[in-house]
C-alpha atoms as a PDB file:
ATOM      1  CA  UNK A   1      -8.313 105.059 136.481  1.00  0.00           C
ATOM      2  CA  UNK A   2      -7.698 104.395 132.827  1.00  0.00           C
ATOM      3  CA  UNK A   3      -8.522 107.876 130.784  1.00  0.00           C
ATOM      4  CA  UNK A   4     -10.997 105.587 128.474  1.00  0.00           C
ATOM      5  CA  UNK A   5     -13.283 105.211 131.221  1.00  0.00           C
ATOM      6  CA  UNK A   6     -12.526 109.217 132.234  1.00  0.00           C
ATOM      7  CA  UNK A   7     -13.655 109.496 128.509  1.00  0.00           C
ATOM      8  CA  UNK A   8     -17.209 107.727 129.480  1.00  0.00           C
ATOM      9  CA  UNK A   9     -17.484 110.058 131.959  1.00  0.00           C
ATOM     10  CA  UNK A  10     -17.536 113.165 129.654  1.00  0.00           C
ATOM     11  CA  UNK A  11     -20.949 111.810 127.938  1.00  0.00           C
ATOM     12  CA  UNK A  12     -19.283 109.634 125.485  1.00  0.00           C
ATOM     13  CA  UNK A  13     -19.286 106.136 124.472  1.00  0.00           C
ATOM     14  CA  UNK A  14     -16.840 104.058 122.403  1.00  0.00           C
ATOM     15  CA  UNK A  15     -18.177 101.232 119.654  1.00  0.00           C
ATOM     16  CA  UNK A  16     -15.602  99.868 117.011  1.00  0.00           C
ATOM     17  CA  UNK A  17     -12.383 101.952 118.213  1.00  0.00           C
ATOM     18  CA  UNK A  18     -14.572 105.296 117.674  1.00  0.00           C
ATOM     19  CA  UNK A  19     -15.996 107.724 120.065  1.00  0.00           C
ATOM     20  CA  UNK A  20     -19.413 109.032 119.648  1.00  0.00           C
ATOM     21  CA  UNK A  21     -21.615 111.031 121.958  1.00  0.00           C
ATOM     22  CA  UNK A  22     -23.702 109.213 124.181  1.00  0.00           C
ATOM     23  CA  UNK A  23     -27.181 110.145 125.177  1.00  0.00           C
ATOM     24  CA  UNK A  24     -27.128 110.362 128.602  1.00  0.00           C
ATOM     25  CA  UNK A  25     -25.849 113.514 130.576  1.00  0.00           C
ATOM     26  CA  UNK A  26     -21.541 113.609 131.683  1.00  0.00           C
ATOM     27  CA  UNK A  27     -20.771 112.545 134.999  1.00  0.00           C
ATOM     28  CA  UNK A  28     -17.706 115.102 134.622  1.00  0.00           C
ATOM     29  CA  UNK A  29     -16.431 118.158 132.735  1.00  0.00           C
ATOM     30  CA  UNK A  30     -13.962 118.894 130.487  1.00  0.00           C
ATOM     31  CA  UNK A  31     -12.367 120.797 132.527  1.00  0.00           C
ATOM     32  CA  UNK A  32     -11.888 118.547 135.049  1.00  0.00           C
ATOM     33  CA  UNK A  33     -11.140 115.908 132.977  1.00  0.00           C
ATOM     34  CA  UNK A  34      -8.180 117.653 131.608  1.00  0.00           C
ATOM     35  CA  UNK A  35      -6.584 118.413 134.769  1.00  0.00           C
ATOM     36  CA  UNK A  36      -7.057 114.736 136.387  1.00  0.00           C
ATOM     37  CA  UNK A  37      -5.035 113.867 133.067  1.00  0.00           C
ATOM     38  CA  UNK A  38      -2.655 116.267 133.434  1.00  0.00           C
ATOM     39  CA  UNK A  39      -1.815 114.995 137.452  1.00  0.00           C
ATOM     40  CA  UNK A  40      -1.858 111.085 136.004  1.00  0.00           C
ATOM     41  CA  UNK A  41       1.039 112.095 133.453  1.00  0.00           C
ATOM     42  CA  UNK A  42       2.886 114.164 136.137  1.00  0.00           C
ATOM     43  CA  UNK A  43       2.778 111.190 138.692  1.00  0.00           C
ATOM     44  CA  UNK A  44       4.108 108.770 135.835  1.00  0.00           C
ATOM     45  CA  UNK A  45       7.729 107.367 136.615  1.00  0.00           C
ATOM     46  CA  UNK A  46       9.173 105.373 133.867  1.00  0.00           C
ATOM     47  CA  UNK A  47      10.257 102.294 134.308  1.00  0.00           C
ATOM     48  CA  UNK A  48      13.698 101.399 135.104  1.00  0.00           C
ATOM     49  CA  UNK A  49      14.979  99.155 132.122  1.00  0.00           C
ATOM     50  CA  UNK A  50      17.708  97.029 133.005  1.00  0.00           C
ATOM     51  CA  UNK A  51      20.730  96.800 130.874  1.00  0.00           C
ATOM     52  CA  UNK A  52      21.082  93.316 129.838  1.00  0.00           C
ATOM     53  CA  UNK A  53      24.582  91.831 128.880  1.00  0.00           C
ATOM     54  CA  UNK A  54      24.878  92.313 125.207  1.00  0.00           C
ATOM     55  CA  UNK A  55      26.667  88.247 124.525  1.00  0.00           C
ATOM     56  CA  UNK A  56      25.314  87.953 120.668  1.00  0.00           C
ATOM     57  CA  UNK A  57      25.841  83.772 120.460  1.00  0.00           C
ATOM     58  CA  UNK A  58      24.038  82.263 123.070  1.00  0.00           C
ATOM     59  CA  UNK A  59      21.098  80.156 122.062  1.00  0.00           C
ATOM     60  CA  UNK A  60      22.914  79.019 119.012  1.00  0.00           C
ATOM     61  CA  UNK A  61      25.242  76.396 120.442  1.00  0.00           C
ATOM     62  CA  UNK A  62      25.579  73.498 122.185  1.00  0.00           C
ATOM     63  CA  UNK A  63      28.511  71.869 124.206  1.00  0.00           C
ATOM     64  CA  UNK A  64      30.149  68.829 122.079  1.00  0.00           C
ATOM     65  CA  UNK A  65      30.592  66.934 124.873  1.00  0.00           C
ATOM     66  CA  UNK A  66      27.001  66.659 127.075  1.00  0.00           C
ATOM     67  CA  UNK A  67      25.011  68.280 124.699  1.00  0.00           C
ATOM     68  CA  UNK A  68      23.840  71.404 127.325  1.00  0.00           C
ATOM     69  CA  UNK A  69      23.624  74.980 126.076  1.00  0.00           C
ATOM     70  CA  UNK A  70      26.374  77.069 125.782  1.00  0.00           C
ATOM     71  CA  UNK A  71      26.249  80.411 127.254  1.00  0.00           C
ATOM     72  CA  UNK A  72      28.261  83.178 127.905  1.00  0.00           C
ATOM     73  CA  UNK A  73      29.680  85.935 130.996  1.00  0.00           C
ATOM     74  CA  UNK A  74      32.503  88.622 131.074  1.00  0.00           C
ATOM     75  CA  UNK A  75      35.825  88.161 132.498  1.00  0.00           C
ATOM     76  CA  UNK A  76      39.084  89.522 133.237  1.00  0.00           C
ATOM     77  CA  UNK A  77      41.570  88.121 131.398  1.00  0.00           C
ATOM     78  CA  UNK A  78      45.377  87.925 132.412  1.00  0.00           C
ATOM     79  CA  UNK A  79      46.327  90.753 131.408  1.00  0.00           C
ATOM     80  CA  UNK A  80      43.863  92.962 133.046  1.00  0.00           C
ATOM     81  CA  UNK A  81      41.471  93.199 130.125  1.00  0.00           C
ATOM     82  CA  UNK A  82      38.183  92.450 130.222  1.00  0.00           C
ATOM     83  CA  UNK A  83      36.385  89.300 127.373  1.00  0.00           C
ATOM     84  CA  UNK A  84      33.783  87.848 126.774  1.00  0.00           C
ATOM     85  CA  UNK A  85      34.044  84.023 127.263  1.00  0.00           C
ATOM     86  CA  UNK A  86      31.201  81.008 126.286  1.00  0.00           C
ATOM     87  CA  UNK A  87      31.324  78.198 127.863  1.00  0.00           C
ATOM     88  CA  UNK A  88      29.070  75.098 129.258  1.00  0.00           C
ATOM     89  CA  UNK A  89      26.375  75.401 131.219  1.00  0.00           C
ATOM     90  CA  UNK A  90      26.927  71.881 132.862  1.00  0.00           C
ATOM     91  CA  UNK A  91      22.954  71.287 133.440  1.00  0.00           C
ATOM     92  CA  UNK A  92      23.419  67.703 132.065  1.00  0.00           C
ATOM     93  CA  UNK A  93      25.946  66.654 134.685  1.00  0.00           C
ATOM     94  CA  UNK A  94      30.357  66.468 134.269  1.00  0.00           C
ATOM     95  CA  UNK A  95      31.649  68.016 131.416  1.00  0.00           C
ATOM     96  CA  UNK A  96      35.216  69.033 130.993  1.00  0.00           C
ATOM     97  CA  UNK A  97      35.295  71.548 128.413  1.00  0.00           C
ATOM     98  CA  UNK A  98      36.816  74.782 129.234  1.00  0.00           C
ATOM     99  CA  UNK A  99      35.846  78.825 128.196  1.00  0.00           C
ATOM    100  CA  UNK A 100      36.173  79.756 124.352  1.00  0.00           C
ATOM    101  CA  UNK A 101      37.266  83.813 124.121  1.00  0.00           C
ATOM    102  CA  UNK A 102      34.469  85.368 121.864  1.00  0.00           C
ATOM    103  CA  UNK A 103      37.039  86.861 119.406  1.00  0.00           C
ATOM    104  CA  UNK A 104      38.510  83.703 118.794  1.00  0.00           C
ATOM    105  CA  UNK A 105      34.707  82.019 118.389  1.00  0.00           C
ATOM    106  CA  UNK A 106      34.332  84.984 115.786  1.00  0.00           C
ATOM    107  CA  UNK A 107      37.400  84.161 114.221  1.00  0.00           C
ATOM    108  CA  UNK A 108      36.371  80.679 114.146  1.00  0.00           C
ATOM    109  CA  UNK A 109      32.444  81.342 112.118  1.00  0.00           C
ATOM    110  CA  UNK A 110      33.905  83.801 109.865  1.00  0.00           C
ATOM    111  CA  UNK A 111      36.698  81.259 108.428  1.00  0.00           C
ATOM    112  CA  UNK A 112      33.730  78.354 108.001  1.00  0.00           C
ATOM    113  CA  UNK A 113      31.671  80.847 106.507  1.00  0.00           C
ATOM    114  CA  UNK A 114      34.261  82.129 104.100  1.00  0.00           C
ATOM    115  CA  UNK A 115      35.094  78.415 103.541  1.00  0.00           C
ATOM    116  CA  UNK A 116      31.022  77.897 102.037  1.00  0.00           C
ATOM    117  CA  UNK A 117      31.192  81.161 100.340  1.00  0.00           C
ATOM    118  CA  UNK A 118      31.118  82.594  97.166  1.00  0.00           C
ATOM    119  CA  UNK A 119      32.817  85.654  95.339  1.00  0.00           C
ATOM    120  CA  UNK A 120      30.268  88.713  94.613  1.00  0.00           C
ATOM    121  CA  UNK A 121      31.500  87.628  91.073  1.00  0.00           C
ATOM    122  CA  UNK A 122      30.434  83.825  91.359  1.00  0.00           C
ATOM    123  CA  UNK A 123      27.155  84.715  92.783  1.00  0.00           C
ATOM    124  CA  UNK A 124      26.140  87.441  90.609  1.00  0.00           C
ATOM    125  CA  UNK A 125      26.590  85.075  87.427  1.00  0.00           C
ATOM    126  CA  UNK A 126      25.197  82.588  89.162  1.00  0.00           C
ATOM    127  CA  UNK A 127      21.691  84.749  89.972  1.00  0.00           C
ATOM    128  CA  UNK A 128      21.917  86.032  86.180  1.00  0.00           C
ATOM    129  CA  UNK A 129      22.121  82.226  84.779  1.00  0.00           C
ATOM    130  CA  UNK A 130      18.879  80.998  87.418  1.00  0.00           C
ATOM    131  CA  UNK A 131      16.749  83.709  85.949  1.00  0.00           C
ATOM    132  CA  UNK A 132      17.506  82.975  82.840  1.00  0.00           C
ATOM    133  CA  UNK A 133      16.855  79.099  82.976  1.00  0.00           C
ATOM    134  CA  UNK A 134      13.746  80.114  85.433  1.00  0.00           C
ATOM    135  CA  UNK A 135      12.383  82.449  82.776  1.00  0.00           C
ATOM    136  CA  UNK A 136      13.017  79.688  79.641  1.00  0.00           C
ATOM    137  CA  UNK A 137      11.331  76.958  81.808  1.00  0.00           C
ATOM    138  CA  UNK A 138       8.331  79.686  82.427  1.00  0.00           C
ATOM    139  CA  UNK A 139       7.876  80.127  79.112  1.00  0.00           C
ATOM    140  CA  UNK A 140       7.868  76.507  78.300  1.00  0.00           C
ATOM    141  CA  UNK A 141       5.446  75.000  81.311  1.00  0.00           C
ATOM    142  CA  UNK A 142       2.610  78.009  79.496  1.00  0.00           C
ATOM    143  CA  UNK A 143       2.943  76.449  76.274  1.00  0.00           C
ATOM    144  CA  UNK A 144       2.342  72.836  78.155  1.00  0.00           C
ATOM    145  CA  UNK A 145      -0.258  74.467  80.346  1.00  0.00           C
ATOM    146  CA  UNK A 146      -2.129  76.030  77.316  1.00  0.00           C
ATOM    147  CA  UNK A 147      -1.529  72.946  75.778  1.00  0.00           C
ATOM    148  CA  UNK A 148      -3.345  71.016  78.526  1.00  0.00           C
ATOM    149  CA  UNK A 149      -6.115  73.607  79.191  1.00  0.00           C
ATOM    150  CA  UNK A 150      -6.787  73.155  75.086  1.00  0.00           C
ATOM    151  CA  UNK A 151      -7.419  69.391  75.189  1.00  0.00           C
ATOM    152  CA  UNK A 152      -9.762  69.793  78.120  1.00  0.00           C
ATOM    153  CA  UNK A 153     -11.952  72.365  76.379  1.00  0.00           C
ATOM    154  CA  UNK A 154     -11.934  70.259  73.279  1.00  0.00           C
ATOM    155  CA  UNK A 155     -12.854  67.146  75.722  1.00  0.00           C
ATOM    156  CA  UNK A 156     -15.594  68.994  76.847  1.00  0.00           C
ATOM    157  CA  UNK A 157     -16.912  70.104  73.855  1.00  0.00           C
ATOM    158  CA  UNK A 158     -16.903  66.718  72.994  1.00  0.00           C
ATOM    159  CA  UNK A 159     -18.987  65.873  76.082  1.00  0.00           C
ATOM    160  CA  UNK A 160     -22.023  68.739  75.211  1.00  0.00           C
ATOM    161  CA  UNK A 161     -21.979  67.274  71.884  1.00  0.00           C
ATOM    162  CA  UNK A 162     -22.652  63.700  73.125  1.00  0.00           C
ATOM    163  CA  UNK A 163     -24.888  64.908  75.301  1.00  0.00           C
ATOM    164  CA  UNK A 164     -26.936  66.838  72.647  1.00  0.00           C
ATOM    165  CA  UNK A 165     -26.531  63.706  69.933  1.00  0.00           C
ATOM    166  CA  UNK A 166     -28.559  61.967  72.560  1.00  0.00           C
ATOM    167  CA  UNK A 167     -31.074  63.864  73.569  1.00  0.00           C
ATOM    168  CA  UNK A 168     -31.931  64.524  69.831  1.00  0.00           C
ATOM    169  CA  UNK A 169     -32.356  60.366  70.195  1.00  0.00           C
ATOM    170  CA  UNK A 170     -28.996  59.615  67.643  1.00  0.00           C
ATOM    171  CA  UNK A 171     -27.224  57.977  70.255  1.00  0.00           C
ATOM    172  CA  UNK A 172     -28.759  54.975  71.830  1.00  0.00           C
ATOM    173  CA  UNK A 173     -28.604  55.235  75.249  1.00  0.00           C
ATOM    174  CA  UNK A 174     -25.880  52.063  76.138  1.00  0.00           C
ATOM    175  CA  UNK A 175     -23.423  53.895  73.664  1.00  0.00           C
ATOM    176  CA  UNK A 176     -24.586  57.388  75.728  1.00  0.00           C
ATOM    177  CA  UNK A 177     -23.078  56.051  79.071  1.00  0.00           C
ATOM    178  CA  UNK A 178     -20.118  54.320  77.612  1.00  0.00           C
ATOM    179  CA  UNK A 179     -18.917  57.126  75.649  1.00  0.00           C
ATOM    180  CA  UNK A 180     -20.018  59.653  78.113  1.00  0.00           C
ATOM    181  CA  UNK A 181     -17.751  57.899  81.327  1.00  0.00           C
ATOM    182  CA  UNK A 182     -14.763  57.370  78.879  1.00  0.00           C
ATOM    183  CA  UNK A 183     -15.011  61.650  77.954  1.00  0.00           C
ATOM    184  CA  UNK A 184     -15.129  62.288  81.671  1.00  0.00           C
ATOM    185  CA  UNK A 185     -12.406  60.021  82.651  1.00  0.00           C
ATOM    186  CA  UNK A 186     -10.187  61.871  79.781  1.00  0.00           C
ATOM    187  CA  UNK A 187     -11.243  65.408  81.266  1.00  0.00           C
ATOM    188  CA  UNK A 188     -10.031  64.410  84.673  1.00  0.00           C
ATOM    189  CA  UNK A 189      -7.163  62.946  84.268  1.00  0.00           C
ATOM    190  CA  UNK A 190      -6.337  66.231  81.992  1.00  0.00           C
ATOM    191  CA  UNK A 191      -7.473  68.580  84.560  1.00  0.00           C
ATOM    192  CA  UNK A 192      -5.233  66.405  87.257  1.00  0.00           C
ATOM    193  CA  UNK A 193      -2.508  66.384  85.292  1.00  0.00           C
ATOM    194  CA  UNK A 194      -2.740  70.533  84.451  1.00  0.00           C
ATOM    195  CA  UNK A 195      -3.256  70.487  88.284  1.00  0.00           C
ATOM    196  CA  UNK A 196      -0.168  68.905  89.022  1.00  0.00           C
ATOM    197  CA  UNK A 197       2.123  70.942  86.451  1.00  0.00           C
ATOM    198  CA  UNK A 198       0.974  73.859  88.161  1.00  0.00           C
ATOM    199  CA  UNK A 199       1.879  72.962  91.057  1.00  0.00           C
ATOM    200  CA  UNK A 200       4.837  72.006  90.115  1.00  0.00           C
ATOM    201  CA  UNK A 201       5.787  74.821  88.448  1.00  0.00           C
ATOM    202  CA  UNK A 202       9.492  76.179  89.336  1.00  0.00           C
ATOM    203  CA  UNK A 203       9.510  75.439  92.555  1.00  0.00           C
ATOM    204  CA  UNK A 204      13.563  74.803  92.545  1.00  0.00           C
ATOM    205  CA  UNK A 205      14.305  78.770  91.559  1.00  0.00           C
ATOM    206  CA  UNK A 206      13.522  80.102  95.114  1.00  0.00           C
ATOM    207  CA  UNK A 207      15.578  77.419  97.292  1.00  0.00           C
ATOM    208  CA  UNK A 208      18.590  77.420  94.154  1.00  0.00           C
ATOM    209  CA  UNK A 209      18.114  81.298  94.275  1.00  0.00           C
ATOM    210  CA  UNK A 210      18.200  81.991  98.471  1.00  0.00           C
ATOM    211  CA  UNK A 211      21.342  79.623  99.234  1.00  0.00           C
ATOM    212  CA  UNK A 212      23.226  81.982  96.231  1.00  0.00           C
ATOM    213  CA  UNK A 213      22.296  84.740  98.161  1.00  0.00           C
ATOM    214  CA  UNK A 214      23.417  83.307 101.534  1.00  0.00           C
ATOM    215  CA  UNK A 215      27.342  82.394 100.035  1.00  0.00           C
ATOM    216  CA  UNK A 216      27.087  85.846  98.751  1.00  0.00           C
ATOM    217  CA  UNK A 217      25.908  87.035 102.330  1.00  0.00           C
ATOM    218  CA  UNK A 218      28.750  84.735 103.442  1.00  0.00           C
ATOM    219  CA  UNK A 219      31.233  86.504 101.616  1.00  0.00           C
ATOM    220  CA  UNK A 220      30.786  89.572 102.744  1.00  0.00           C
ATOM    221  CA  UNK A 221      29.866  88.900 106.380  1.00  0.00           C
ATOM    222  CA  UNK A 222      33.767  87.274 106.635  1.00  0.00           C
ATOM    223  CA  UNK A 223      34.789  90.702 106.985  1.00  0.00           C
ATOM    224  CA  UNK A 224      31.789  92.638 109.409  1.00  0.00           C
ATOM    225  CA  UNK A 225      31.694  92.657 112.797  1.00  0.00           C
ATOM    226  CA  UNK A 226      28.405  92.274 112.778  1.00  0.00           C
ATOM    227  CA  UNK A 227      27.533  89.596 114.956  1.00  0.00           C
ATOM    228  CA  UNK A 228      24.026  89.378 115.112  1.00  0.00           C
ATOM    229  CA  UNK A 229      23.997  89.329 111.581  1.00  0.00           C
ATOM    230  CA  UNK A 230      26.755  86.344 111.745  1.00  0.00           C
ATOM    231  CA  UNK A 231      24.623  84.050 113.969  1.00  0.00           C
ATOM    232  CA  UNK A 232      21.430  84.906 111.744  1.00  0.00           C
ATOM    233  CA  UNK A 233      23.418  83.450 109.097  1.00  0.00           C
ATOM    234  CA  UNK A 234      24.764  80.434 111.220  1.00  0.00           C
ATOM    235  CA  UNK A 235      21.608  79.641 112.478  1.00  0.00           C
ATOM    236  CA  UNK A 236      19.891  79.724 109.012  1.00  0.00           C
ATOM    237  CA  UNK A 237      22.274  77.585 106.763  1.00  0.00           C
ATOM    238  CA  UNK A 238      24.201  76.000 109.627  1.00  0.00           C
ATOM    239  CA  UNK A 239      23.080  72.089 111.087  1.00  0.00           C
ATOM    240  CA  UNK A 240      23.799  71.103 114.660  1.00  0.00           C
ATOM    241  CA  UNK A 241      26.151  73.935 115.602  1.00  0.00           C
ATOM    242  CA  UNK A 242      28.803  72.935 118.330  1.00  0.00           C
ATOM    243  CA  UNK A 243      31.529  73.919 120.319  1.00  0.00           C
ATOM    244  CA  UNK A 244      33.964  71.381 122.099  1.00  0.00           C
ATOM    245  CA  UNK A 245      37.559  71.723 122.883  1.00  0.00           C
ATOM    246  CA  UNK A 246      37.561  75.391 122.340  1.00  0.00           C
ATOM    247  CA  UNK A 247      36.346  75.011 118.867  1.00  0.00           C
ATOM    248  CA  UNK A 248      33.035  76.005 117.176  1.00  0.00           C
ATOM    249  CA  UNK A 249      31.333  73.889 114.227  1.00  0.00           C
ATOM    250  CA  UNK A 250      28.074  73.304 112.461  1.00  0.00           C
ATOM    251  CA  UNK A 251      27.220  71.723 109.623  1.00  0.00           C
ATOM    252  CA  UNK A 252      25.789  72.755 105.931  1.00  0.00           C
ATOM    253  CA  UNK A 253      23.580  72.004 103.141  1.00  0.00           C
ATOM    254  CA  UNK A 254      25.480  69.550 100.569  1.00  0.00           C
ATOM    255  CA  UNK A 255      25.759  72.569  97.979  1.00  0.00           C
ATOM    256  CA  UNK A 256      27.612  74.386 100.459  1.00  0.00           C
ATOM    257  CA  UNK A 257      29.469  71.523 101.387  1.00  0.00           C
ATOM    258  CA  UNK A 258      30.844  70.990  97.538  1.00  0.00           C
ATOM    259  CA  UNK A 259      32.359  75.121  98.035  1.00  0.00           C
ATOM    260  CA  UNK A 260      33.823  73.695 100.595  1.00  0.00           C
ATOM    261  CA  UNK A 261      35.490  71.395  99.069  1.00  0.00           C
ATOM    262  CA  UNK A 262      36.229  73.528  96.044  1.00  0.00           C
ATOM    263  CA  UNK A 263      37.606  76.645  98.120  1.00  0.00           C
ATOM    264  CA  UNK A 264      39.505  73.952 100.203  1.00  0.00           C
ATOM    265  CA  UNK A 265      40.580  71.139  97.541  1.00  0.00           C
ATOM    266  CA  UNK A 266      39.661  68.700  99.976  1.00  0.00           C
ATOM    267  CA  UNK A 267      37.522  65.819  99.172  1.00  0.00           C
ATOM    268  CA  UNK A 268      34.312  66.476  99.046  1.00  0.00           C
ATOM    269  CA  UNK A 269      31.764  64.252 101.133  1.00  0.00           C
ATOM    270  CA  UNK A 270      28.219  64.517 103.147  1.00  0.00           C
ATOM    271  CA  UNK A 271      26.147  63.086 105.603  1.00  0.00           C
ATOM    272  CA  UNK A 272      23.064  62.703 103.619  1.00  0.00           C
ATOM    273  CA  UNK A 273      24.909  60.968 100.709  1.00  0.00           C
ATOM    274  CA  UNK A 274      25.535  57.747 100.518  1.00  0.00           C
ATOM    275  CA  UNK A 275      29.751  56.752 100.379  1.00  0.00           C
ATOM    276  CA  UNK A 276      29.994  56.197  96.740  1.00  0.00           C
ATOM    277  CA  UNK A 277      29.273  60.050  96.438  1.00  0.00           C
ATOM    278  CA  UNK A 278      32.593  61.239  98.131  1.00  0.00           C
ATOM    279  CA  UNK A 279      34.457  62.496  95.302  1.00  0.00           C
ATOM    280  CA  UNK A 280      38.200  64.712  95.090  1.00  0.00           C
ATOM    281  CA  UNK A 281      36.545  67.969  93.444  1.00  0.00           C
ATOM    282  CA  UNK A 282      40.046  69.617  92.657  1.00  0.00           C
ATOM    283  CA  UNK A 283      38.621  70.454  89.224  1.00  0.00           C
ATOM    284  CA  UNK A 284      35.106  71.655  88.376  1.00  0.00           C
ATOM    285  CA  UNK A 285      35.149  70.965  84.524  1.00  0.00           C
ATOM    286  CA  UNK A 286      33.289  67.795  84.434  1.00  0.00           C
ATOM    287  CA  UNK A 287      31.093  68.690  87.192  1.00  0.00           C
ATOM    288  CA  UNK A 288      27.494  69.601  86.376  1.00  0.00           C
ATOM    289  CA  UNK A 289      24.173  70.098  88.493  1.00  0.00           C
ATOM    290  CA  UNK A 290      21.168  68.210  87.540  1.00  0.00           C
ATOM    291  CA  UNK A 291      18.534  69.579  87.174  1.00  0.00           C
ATOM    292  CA  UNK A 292      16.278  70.280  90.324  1.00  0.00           C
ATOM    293  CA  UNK A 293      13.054  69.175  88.935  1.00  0.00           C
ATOM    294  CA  UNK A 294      14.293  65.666  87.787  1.00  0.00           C
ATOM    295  CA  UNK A 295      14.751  66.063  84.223  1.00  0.00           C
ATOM    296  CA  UNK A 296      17.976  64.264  83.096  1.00  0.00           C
ATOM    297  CA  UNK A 297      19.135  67.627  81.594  1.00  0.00           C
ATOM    298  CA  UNK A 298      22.001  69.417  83.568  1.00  0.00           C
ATOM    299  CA  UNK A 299      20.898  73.244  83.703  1.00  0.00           C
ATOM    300  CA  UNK A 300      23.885  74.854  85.405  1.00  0.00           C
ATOM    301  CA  UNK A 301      27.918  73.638  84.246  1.00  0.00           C
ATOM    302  CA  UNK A 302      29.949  74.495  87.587  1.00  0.00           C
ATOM    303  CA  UNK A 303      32.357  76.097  85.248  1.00  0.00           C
ATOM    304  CA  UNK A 304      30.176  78.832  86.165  1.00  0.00           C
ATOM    305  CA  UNK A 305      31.591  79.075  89.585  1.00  0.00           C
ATOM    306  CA  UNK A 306      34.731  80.446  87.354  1.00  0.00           C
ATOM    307  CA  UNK A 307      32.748  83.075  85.067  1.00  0.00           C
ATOM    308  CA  UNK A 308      35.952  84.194  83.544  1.00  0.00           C
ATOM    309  CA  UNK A 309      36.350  80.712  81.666  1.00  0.00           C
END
């Protein structure tokens, strides 16, 4: 019997996770009470937990070739030793691809994620220069917000004042309307457009921020063994993750597709841009990022991926 109803028993009664005492007379003692507790505990046997086989990548991948999950077992290997190996699950019909070793899968992530990181260096400029441009562009959209919330004061001044010119019968009642719907029409196309700049705001410092902190993460995950840490960051930055012909793969976010590039000197191209993007990024000098919130203005040089310079 579950002790709370025991509890009920004694003479008391529960109301909003507190016991108070009831006013009816217990059905038991305390006493008693204490030893039927004391047998329930000594009966309790706790529960056999089953081991579970610690394979840190499945759920992340999926076979190349049909598109089922990949998952994972032990085996022995030649020489005696024991691996873990991932490898098809076949529930979409034939496939042909074989078992990929887990140390050479881990081999595999760490080298793509090196290739899309950047140096503790890099990054750390690169986090210095976003707050500062975050903090100049802060301190220019409250001098356009105060500027905004100004005019719509003033427009409403304007409107008690028309309203008052006209009840003191100095504005007929034709000009009233007319002059009245134009004021309003002002004030709310001032209070949509203060609306709007707030929500605006800087809402590119957060995304431009987090994928710094995930090359940096990168960086320094190329040489831990932490694995569940390695498919957090796989599954986070990484698109359509794959493994065929003993090889894994997954895709990433055109930023960290230009590191690529740059870390690789290989040309640099993406899915979501259209062919006349795919440029040879051997040197960063003439490179610049626009900025985010779709001024014309470049706010970060990619020299800056070389603080030294």
């Amino acid at each position: 019997m579950h002790p709370h109803l025991f509890v009920g028993y004694l003479g008391f009664i529960k109301y909003k996770e507190e016991w108070f005492e009831g006013s009816f007379a217990p059905i038991i003692s305390p006493k008693l009470f204490e030893a039927v507790q004391k047998v329930l505990k000594d009966k309790e046997r706790p529960r056999k937990v089953k081991s579970g086989h610690n394979f840190p990548f499945t759920g992340l991948f999926r076979c190349g070739e049909c598109g089922s999950m990949i998952t994972a077992q032990w085996a022995t290997g030649k020489c005696g030793g024991r691996y873990r190996y991932y490898r098809c699950t076949k529930k979409k019909g034939k496939c042909t691809q074989g078992y990929l070793r887990e140390d050479i899968l881990v081999f595999q992530l760490k080298e793509r994620l090196q290739s899309i990181s950047l140096c503790d260096e890099t990054t750390d400029y690169l986090l210095k220069t976003i707050e500062g441009l975050s903090q100049k562009e802060t301190n220019s959209s409250q001098s356009s917000v105060q500027n905004l919330a100004d005019k719509i004061k003033a427009s409403e001044v304007r409107l008690e004042k028309l309203v008052e010119s006209y009840l003191d019968g100095d504005v007929p009642k034709e000009l009233y309307i007319k002059k009245k719907d134009e004021i309003m029409r002002t004030t709310l196309a001032l209070r949509q457009e203060k609306k709007d700049f707030d929500h605006k705001g800087n809402n590119w410092v957060e995304p431009l921020r987090e994928w710094v902190l995930d090359t940096k993460l990168a960086n320094f995950l190329f040489s831990s063994d932490d694995f569940p840490k390695i498919k957090e960051l796989v599954k986070k930055v990484g698109t359509n993750p794959l493994v065929r012909d003993k090889s894994a793969r997954f895709g990433a976010p055109v930023l960290s597709e230009f590191v690529f590039a740059y870390n690789t000197k290989t040309d640099f191209a993406h899915p979501l841009l259209p062919v006349a993007k795919v440029k040879n990024f051997h040197d960063l000098n003439d490179v610049s990022f626009g900025d985010p919130t779709g001024n014309r203005t470049p706010i970060l040089s990619l020299k800056s991926l070389r603080p030294d310079r």
